[in-house]
N, C-alpha and C. Protein backbone atom coordinates (compact mmCIF):
# COMPACT_ATOMS: atom_id res chain seq x y z
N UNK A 1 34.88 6.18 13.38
CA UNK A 1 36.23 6.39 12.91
C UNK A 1 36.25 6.24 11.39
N UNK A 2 36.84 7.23 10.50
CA UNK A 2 37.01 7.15 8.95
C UNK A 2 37.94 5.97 8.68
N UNK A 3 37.44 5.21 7.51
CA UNK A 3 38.54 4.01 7.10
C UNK A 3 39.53 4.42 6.65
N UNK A 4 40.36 5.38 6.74
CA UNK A 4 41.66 5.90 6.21
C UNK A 4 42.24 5.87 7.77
N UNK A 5 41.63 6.54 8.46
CA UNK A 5 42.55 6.36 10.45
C UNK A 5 42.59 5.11 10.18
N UNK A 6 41.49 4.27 10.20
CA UNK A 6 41.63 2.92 10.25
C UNK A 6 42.55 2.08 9.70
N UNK A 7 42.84 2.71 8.61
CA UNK A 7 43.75 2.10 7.54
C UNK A 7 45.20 1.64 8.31
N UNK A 8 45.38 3.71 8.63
CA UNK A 8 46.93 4.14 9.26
C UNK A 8 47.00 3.20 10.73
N UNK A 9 45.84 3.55 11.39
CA UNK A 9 45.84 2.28 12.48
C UNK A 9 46.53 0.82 12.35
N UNK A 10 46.18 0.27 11.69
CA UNK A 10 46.20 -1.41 11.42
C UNK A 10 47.61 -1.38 10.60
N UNK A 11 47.83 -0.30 10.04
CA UNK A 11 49.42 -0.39 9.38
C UNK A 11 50.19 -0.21 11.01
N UNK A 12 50.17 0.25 11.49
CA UNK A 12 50.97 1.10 12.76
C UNK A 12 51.37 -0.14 13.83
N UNK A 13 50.28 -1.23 13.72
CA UNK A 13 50.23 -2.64 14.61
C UNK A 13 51.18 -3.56 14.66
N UNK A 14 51.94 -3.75 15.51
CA UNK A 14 52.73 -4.86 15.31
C UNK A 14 52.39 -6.28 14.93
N UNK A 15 51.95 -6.21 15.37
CA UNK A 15 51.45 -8.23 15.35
C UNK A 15 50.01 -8.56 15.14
N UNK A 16 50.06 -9.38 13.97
CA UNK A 16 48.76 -9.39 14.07
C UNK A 16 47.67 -10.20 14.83
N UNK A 17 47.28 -10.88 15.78
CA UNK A 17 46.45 -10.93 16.64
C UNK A 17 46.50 -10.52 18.29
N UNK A 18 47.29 -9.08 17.82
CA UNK A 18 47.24 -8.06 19.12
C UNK A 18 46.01 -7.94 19.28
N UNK A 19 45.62 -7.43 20.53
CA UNK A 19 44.69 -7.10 20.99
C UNK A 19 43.94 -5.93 20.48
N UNK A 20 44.86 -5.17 19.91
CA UNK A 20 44.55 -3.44 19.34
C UNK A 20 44.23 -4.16 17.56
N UNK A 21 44.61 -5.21 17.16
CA UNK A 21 44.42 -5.64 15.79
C UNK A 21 43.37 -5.80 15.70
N UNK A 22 42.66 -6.43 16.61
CA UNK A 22 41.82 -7.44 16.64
C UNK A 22 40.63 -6.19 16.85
N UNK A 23 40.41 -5.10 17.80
CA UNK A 23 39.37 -4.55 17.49
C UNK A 23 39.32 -3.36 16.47
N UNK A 24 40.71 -3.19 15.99
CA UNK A 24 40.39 -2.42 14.78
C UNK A 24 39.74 -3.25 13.58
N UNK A 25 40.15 -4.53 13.71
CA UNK A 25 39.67 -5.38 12.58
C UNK A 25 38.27 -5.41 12.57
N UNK A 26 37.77 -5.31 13.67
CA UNK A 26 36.36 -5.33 14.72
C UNK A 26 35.44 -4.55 14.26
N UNK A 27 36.49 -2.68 13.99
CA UNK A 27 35.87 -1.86 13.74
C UNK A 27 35.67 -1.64 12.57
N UNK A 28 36.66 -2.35 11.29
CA UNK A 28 36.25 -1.75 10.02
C UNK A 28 35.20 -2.75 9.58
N UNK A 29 35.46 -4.27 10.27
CA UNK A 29 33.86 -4.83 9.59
C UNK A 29 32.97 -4.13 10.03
N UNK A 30 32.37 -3.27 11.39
CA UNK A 30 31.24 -3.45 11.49
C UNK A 30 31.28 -1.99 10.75
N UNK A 31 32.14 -0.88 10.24
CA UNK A 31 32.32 0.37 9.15
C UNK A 31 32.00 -0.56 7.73
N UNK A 32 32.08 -1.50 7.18
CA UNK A 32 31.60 -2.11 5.90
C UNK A 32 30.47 -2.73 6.00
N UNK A 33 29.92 -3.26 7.14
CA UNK A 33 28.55 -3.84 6.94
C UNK A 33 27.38 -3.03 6.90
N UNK A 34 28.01 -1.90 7.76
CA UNK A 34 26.67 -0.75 8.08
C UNK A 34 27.12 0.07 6.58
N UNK A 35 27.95 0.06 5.91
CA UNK A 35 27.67 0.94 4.66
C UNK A 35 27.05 -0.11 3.42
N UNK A 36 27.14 -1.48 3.53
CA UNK A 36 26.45 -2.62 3.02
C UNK A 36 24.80 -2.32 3.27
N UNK A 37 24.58 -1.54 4.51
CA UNK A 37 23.20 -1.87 4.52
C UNK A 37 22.69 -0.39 4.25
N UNK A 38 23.35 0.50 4.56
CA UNK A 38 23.10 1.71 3.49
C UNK A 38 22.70 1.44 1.85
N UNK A 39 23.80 1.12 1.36
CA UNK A 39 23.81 1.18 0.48
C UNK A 39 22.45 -0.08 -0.34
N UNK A 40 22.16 -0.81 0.21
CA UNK A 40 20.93 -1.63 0.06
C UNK A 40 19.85 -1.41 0.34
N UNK A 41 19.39 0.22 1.38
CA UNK A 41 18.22 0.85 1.27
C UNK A 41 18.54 1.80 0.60
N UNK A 42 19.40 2.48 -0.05
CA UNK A 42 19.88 3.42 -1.58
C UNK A 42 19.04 2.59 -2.26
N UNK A 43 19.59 1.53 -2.56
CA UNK A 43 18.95 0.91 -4.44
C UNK A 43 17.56 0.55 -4.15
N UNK A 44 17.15 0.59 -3.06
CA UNK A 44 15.46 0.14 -3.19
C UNK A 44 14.45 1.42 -3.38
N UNK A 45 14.83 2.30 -2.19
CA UNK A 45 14.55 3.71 -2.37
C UNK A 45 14.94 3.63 -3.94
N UNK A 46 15.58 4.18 -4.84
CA UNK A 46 15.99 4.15 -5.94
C UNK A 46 15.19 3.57 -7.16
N UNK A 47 15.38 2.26 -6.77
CA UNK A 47 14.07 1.00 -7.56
C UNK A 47 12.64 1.72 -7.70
N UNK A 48 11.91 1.73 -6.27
CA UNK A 48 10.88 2.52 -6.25
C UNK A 48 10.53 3.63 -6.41
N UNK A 49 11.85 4.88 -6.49
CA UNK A 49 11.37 6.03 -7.25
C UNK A 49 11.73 5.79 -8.58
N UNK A 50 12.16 5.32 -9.34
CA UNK A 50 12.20 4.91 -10.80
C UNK A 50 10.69 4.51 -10.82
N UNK A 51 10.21 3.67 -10.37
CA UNK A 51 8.61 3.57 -10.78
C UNK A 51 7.71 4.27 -10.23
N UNK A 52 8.12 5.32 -9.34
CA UNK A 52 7.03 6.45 -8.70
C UNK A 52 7.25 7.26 -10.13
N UNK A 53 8.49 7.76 -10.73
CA UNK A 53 8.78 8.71 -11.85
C UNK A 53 7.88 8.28 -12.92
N UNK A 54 7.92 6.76 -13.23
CA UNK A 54 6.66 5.87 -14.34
C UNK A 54 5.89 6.90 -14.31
N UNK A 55 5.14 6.59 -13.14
CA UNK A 55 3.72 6.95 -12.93
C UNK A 55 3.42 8.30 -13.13
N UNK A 56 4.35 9.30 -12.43
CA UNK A 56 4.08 10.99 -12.32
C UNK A 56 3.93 11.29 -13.88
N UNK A 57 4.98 10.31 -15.05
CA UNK A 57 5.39 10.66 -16.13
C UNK A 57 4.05 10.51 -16.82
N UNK A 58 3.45 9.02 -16.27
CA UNK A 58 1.61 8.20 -17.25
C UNK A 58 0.76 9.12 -16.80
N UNK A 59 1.20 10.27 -15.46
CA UNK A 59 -0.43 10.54 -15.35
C UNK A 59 -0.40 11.72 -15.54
N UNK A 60 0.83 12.60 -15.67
CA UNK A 60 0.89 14.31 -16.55
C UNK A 60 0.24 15.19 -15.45
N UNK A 61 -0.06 15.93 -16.68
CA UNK A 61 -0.95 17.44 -15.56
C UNK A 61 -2.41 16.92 -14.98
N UNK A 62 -2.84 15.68 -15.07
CA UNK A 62 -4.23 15.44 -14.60
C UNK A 62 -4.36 15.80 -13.24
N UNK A 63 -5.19 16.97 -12.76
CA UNK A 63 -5.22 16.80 -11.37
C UNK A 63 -6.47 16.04 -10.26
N UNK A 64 -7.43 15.53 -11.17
CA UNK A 64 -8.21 14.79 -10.49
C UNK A 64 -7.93 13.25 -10.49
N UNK A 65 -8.31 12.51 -9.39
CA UNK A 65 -8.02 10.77 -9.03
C UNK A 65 -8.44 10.30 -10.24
N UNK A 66 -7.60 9.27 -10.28
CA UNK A 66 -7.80 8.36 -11.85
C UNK A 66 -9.16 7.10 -10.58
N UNK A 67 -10.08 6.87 -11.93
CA UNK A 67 -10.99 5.92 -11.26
C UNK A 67 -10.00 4.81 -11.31
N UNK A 68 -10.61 3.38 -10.98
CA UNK A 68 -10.12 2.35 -10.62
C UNK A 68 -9.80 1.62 -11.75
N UNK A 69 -10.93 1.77 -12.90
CA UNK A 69 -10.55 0.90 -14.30
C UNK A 69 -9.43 1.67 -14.75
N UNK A 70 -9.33 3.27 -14.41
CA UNK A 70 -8.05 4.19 -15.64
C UNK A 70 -6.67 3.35 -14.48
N UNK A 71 -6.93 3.60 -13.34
CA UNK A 71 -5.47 2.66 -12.33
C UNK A 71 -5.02 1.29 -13.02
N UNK A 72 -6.67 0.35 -13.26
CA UNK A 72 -6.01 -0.51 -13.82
C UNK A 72 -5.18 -0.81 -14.98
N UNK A 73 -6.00 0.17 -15.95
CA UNK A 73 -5.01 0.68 -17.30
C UNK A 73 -3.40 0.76 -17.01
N UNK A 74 -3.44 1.92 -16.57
CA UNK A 74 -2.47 2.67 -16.18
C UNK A 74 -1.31 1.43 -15.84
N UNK A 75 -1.63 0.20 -14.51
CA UNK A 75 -0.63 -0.85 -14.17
C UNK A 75 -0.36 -1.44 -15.68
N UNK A 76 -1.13 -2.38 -15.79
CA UNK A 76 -1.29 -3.28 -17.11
C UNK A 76 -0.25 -2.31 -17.91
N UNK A 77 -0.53 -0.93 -18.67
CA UNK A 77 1.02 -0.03 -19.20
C UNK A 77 2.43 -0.10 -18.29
N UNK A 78 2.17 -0.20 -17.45
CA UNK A 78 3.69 -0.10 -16.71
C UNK A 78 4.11 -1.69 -16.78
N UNK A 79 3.16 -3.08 -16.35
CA UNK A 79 3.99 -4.15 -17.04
C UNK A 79 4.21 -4.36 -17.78
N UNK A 80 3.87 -3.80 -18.97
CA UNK A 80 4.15 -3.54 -20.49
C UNK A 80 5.38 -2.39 -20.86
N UNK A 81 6.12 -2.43 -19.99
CA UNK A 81 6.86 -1.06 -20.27
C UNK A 81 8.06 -1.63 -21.18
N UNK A 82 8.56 -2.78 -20.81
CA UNK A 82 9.86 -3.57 -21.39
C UNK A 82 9.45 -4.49 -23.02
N UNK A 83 8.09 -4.40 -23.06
CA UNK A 83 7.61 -5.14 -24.65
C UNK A 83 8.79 -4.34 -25.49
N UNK A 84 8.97 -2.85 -26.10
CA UNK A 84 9.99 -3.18 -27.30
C UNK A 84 11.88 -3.78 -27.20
N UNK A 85 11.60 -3.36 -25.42
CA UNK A 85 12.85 -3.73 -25.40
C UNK A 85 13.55 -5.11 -25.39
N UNK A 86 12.51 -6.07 -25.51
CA UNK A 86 12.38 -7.43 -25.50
C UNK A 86 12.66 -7.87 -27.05
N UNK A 87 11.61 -6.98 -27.50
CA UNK A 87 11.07 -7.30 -28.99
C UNK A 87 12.47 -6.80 -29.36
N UNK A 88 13.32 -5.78 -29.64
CA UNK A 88 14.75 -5.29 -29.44
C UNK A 88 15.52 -6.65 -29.80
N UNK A 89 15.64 -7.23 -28.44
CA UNK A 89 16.20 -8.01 -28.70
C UNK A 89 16.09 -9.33 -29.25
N UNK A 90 15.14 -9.74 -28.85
CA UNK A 90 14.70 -11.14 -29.81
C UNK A 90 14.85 -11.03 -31.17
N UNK A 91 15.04 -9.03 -31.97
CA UNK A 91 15.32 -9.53 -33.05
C UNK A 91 16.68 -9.18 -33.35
N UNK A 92 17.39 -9.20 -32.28
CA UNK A 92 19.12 -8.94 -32.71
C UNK A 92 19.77 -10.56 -32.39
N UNK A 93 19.06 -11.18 -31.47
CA UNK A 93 19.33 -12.95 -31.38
C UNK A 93 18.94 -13.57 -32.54
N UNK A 94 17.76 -13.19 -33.17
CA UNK A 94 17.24 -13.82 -34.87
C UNK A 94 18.20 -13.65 -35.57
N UNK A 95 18.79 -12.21 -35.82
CA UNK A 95 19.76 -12.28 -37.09
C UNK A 95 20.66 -12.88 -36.82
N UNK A 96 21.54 -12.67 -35.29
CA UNK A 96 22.99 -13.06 -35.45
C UNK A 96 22.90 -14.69 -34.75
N UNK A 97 22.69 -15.82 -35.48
CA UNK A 97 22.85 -17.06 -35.14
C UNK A 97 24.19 -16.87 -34.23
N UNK A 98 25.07 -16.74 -34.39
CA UNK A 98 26.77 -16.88 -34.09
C UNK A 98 26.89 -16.44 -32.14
N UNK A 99 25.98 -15.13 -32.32
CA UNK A 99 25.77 -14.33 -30.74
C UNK A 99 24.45 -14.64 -30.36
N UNK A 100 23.88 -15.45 -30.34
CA UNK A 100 22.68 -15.80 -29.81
C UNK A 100 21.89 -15.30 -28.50
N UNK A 101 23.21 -15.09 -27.32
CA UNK A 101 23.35 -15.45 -26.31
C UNK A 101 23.60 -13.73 -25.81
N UNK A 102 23.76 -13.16 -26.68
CA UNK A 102 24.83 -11.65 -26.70
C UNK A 102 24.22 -10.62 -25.54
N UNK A 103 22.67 -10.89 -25.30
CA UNK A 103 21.53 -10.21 -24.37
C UNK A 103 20.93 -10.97 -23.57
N UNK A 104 21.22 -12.44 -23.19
CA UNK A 104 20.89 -12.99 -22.26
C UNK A 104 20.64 -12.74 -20.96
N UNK A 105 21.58 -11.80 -20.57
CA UNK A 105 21.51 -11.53 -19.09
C UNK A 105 20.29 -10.54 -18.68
N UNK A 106 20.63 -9.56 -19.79
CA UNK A 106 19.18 -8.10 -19.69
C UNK A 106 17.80 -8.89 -19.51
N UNK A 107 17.89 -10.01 -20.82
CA UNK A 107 16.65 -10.55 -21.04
C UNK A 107 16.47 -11.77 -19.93
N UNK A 108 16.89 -12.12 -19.16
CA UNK A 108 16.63 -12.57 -18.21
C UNK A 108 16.29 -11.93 -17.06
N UNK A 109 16.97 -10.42 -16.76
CA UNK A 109 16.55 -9.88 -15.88
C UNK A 109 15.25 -9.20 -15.56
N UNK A 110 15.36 -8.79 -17.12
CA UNK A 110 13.86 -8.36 -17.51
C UNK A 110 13.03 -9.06 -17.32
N UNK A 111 13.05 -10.62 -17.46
CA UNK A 111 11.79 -11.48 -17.80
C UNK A 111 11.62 -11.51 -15.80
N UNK A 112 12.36 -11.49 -15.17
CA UNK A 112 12.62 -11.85 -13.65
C UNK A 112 11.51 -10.85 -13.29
N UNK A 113 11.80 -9.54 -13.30
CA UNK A 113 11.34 -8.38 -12.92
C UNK A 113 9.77 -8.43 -13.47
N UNK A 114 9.51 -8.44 -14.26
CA UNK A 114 8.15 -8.46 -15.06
C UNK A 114 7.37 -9.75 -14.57
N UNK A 115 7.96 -11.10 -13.88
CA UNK A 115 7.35 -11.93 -13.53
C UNK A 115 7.31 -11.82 -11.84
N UNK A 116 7.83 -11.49 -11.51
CA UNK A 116 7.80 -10.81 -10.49
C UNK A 116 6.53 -9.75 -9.93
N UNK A 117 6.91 -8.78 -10.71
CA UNK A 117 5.84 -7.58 -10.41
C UNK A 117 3.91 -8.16 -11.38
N UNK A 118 4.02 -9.14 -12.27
CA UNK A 118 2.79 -9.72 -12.58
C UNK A 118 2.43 -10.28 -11.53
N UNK A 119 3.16 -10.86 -10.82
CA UNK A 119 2.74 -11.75 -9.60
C UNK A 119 2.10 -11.61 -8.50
N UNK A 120 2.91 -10.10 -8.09
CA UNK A 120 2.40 -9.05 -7.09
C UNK A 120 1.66 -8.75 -7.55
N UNK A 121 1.09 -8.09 -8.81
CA UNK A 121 -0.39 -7.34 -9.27
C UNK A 121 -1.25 -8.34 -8.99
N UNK A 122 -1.47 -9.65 -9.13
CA UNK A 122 -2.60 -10.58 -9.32
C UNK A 122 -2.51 -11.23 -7.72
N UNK A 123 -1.76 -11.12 -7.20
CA UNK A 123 -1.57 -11.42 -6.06
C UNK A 123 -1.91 -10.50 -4.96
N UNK A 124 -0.93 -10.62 -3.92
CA UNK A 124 -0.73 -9.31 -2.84
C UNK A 124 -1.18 -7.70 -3.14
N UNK A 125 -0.59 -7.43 -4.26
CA UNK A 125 -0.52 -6.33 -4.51
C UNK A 125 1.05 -5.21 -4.89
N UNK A 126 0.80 -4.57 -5.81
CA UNK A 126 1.90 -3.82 -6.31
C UNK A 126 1.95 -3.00 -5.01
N UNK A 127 3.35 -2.59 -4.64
CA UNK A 127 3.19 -1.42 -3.66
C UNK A 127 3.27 -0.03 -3.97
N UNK A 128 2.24 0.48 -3.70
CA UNK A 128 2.29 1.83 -4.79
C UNK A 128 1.38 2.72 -4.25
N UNK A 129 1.27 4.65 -4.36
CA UNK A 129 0.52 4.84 -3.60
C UNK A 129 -0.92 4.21 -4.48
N UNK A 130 -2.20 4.59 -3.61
CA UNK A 130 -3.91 4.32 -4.20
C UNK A 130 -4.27 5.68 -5.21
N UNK A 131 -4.07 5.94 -6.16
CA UNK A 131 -4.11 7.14 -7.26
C UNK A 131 -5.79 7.09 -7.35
N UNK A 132 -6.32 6.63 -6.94
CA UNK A 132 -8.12 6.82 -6.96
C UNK A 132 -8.68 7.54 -5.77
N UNK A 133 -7.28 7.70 -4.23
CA UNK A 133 -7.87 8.21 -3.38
C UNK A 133 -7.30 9.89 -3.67
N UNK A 134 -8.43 10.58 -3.09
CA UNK A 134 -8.10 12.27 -3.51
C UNK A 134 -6.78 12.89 -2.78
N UNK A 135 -6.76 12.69 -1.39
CA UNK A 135 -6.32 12.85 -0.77
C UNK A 135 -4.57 12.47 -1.04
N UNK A 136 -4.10 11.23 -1.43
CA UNK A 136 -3.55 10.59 -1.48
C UNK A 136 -2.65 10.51 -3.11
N UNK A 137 -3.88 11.19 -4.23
CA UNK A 137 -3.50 11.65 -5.47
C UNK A 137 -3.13 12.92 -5.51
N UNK A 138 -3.46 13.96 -4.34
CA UNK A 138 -2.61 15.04 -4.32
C UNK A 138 -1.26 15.16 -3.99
N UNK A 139 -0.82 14.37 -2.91
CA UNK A 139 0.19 14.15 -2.24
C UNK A 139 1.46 13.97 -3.56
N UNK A 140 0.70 12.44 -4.20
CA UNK A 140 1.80 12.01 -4.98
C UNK A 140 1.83 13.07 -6.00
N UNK A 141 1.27 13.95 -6.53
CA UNK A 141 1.32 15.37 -7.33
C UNK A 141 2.58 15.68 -6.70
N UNK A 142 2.18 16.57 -5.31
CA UNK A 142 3.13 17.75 -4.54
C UNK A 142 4.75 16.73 -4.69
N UNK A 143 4.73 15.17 -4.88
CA UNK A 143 6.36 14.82 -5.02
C UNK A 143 7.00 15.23 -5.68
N UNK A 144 8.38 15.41 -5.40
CA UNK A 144 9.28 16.33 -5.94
C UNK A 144 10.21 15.37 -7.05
N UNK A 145 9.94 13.84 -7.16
CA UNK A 145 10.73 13.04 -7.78
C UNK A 145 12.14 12.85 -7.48
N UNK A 146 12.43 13.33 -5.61
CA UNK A 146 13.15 12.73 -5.21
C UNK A 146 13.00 11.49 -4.18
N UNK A 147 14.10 10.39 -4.68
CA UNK A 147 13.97 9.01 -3.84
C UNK A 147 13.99 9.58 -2.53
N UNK A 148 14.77 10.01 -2.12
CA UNK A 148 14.91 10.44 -0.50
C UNK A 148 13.43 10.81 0.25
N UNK A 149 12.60 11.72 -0.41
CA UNK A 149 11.38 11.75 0.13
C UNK A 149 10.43 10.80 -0.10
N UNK A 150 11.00 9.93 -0.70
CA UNK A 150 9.50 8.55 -1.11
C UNK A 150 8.96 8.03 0.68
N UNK A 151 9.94 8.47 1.57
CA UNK A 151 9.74 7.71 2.84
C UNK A 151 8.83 8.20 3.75
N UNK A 152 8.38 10.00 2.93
CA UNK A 152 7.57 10.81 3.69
C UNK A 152 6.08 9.66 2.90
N UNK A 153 5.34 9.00 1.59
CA UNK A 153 4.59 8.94 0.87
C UNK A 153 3.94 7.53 1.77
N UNK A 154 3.05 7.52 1.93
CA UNK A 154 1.89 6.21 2.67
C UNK A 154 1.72 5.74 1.36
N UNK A 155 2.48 3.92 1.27
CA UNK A 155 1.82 3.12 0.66
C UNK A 155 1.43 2.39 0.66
N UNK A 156 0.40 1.60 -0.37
CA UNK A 156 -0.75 1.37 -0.34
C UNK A 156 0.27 -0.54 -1.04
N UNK A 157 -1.13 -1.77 -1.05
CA UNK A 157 -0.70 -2.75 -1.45
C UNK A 157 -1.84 -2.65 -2.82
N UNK A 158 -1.56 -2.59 -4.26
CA UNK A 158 -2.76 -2.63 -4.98
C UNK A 158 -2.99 -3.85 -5.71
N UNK A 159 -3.54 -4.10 -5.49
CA UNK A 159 -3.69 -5.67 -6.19
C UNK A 159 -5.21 -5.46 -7.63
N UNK A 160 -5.08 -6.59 -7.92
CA UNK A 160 -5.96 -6.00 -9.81
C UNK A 160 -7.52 -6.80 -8.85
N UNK A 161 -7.40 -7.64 -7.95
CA UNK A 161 -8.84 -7.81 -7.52
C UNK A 161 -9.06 -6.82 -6.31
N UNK A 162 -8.22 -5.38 -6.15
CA UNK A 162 -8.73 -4.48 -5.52
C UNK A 162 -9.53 -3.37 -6.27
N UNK A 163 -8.80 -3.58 -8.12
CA UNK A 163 -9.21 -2.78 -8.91
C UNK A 163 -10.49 -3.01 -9.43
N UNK A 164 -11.17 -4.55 -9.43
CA UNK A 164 -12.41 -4.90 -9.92
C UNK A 164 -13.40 -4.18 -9.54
């Protein structure tokens, strides 16, 4: 049922813990939770094609597998992606004593994200496809750099003591 019937519904009700209240009320939570959980595999899908785009962007027209030391390169550049935007700001907090504080939030989010994804590299592993396998470096070629198809792409866990 669209939340606008729903709307006209629950206006139309006499009383509110009728029986007819009570499962329209029923019906628009469980119409907001299921678009809650939509919308929370949107931004991840999303998240992860923003860093599938990184990559298509670091590795250009190359059409043969990057070996394992150019992969490792290649990560090590992508956690490095936020250095000027850091550097950015640390020097707009230097000049203005008064706003110190003015980029706090970015620069916290940033520092979150980057400690985060260091963690996974040295750890578990980044999730990402394996760009050293042939098979697997064609594929991510043929992507079209839409999120929606990231779900067709097999990925891989890469970790930097897979890259040694």
């Amino acid at each position: 049922m669209a939340p606008t019937s729903l709307i006209k519904d629950l206006n139309k009700c006499k009383h509110p813990n009728s029986r007819k209240t009570l499962a329209l009320a029923k019906k628009a939570k469980r119409f907001n939770n299921r678009t809650k959980i939509k919308f929370g595999h949107a931004v991840k899908s999303n998240i992860l094609g923003e860093k599938f785009i990184w990559f298509t962007e670091a590795v250009g027209d190359r059409m043969i597998p990057l070996s394992k030391s150019e992969l490792d390169e290649l990560i090590t550049t992508y956690l490095k992606r936020f250095d000027d935007e850091i550097e950015q700001i640390n020097l707009k907090q230097s000049i203005s004593k008064n706003r110190s504080n003015q980029h706090a939030s970015r620069l916290s989010i940033i520092q979150m994200t980057l400690e985060r994804e260091t963690s996974e590299y040295n750890g578990a592993g980044i999730e990402l496809m394996d760009l050293t396998d042939a098979a697997k470096f064609e594929n991510f070629k043929k992507w079209d750099g839409n999120s929606v198809n990231l779900q067709h792409l097999k990925l891989d866990r890469i970790s930097k003591k897979y890259l040694q």
